[in-house]
N, C-alpha and C. Protein backbone atom coordinates (compact mmCIF):
# COMPACT_ATOMS: atom_id res chain seq x y z
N UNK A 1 -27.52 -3.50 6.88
CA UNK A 1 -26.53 -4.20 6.07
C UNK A 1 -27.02 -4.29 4.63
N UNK A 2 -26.04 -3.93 3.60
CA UNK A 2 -26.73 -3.94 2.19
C UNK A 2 -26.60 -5.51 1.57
N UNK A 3 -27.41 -5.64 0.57
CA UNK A 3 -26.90 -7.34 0.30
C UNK A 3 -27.09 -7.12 -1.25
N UNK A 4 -27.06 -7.52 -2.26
CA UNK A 4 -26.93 -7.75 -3.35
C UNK A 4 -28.19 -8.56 -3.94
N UNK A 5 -28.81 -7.65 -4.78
CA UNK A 5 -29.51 -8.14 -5.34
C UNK A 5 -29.46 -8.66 -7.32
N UNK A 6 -30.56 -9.45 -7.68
CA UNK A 6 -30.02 -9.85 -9.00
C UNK A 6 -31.06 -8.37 -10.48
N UNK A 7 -32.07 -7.97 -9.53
CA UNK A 7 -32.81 -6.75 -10.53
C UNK A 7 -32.83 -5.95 -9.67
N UNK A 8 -33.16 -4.96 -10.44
CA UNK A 8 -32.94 -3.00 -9.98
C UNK A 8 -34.28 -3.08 -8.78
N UNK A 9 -33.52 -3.03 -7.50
CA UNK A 9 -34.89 -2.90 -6.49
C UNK A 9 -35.92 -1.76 -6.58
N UNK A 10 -36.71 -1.81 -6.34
CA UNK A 10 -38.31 -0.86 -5.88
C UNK A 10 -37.36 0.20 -5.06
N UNK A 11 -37.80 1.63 -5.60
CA UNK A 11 -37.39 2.84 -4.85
C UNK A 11 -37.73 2.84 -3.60
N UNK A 12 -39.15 2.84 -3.50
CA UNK A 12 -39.85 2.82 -2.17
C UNK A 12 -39.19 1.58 -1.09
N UNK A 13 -38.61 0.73 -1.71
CA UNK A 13 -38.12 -0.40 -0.89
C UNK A 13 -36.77 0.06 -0.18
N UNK A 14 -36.46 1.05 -0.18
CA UNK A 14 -34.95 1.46 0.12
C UNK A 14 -34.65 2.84 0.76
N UNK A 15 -34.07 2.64 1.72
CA UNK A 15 -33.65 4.77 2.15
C UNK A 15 -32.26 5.01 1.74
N UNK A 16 -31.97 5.88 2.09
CA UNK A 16 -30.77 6.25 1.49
C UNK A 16 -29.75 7.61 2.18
N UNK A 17 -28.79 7.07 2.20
CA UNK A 17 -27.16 7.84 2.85
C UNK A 17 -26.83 8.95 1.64
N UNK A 18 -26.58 10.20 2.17
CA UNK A 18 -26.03 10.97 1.25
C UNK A 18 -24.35 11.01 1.52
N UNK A 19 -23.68 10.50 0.45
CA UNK A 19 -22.52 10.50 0.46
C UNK A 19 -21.50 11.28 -0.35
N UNK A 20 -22.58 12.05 -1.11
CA UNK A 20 -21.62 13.60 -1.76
C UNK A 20 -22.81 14.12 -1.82
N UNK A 21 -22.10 15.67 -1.69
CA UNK A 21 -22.93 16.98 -1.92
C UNK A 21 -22.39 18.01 -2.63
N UNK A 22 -22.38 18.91 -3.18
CA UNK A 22 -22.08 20.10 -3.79
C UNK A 22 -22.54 21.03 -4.77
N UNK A 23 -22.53 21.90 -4.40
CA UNK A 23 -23.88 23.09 -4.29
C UNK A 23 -25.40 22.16 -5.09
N UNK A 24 -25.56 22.44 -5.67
CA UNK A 24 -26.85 21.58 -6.24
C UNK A 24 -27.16 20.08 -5.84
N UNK A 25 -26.33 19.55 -6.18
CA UNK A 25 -25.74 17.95 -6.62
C UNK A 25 -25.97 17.37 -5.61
N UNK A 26 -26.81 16.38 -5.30
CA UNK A 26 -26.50 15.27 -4.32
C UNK A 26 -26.63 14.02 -4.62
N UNK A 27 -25.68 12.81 -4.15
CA UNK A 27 -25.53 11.51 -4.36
C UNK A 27 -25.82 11.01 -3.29
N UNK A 28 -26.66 9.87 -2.97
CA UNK A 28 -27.14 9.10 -2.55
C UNK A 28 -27.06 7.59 -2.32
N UNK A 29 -26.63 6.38 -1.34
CA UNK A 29 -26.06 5.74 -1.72
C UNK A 29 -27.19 4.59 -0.82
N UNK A 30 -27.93 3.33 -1.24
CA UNK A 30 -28.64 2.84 -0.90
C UNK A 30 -28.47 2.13 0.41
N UNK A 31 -29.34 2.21 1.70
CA UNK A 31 -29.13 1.54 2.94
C UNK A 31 -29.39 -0.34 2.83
N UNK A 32 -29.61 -0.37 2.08
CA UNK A 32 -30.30 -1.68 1.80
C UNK A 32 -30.09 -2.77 0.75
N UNK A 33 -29.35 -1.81 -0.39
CA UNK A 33 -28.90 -2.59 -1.58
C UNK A 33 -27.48 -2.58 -2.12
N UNK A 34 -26.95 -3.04 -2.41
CA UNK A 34 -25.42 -2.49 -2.94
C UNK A 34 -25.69 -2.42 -4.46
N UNK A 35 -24.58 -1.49 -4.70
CA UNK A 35 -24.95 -0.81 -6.20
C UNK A 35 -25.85 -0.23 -6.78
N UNK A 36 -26.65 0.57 -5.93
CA UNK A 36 -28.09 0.97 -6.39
C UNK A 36 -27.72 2.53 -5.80
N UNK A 37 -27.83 4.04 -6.78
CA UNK A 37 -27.43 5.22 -5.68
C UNK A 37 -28.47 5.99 -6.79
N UNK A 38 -28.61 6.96 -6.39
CA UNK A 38 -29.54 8.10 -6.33
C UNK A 38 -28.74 9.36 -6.78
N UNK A 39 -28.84 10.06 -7.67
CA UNK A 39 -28.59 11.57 -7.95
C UNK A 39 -29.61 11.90 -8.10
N UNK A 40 -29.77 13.29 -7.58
CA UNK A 40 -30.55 14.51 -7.19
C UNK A 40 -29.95 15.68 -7.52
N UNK A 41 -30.48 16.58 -8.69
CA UNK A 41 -30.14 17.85 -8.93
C UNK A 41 -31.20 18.62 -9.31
N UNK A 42 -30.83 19.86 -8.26
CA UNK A 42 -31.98 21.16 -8.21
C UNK A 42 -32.70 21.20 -9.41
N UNK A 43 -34.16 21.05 -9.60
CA UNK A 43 -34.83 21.62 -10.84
C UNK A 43 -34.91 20.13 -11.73
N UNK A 44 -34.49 19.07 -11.11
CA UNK A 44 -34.62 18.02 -12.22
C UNK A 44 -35.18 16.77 -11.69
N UNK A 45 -35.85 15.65 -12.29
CA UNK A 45 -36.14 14.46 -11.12
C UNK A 45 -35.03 13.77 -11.18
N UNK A 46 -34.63 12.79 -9.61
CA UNK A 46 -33.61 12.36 -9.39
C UNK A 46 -33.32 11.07 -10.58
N UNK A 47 -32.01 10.59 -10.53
CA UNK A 47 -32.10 9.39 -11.31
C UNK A 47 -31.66 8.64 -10.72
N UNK A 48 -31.35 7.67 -10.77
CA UNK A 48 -31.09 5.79 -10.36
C UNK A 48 -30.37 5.43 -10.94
N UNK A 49 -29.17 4.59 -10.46
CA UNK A 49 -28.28 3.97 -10.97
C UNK A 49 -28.12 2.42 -10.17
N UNK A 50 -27.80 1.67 -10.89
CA UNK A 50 -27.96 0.06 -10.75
C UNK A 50 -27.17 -0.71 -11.57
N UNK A 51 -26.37 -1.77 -10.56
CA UNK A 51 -25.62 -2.75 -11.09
C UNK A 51 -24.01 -2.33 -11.18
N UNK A 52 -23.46 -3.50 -11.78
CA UNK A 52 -21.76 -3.03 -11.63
C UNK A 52 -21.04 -1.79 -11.78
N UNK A 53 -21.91 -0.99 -12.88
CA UNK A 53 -21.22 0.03 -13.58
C UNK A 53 -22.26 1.56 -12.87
N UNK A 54 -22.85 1.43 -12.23
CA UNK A 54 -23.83 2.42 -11.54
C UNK A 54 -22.73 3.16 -10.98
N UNK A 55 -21.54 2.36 -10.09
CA UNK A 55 -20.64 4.08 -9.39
C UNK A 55 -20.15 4.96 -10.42
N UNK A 56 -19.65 4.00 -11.43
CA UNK A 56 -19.03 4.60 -12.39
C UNK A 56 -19.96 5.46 -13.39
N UNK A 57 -21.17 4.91 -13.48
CA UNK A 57 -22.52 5.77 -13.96
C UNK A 57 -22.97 7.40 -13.48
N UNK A 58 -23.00 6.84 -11.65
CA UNK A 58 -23.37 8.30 -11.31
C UNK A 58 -22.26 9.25 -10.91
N UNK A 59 -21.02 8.64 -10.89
CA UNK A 59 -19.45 9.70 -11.09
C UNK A 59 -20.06 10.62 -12.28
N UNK A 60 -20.18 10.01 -13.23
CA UNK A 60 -19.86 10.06 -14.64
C UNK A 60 -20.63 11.53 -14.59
N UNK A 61 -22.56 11.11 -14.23
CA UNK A 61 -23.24 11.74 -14.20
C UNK A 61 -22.89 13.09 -13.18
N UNK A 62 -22.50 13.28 -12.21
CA UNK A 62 -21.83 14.03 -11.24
C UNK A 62 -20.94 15.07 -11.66
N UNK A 63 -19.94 14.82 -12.36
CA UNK A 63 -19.10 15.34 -12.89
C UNK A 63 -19.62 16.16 -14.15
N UNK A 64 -20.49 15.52 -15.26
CA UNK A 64 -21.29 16.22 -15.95
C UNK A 64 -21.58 17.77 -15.45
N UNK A 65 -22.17 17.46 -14.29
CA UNK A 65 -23.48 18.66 -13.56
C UNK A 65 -22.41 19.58 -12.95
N UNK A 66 -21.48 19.33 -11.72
CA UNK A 66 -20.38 19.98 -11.08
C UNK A 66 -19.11 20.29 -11.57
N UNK A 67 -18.54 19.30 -12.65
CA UNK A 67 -17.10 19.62 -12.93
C UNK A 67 -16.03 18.73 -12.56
N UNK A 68 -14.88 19.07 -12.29
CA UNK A 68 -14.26 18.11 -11.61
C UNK A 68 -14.02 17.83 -10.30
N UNK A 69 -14.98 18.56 -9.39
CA UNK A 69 -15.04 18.24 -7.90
C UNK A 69 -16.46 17.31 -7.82
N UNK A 70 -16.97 16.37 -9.57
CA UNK A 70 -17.81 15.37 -9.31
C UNK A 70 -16.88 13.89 -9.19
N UNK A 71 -15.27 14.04 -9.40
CA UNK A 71 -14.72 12.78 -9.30
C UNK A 71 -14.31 12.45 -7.56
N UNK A 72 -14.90 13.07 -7.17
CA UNK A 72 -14.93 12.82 -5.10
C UNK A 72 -15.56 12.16 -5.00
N UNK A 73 -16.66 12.21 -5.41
CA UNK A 73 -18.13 10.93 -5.24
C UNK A 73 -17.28 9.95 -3.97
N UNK A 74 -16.64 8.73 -4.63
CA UNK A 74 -16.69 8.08 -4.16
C UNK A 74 -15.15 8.09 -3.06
N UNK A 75 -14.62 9.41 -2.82
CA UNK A 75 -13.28 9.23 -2.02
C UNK A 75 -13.84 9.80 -0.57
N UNK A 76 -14.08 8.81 0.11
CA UNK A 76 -14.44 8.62 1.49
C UNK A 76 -13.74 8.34 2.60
């Protein structure tokens, strides 16, 4: 169950659901925290996103890298 925290949790403190993929690109969505997700792209270190504006952060970022099959992210 994820719960809400008030600062950006410890990486190591958390696993993580992949909830988009495409070809390179993967998003990541925290088992443990809400609002905390993970992008991962081939050749680069992953980044972190945190707090209210993080979905809208790693869309943002997603779409950057893929195009416009990065605004799926979050249609589940």
């Amino acid at each position: 169950m994820q719960r809400y925290v008030d600062k950006k949790p410890s990486v190591k403190d958390t696993t993580w659901t992949r909830i988009f993929h495409y070809y390179t690109v993967q998003v990541m969505e925290s088992d443990q925290f809400c609002e905390f997700y993970k992008l991962v792209a081939d050749g680069e270190r992953p980044k972190y996103f945190f707090g209210e504006s993080a979905w809208m952060d790693v869309q943002r970022m997603a779409v950057d890298k893929v195009g416009e099959k990065g605004y799926t992210v979050f249609n589940r």
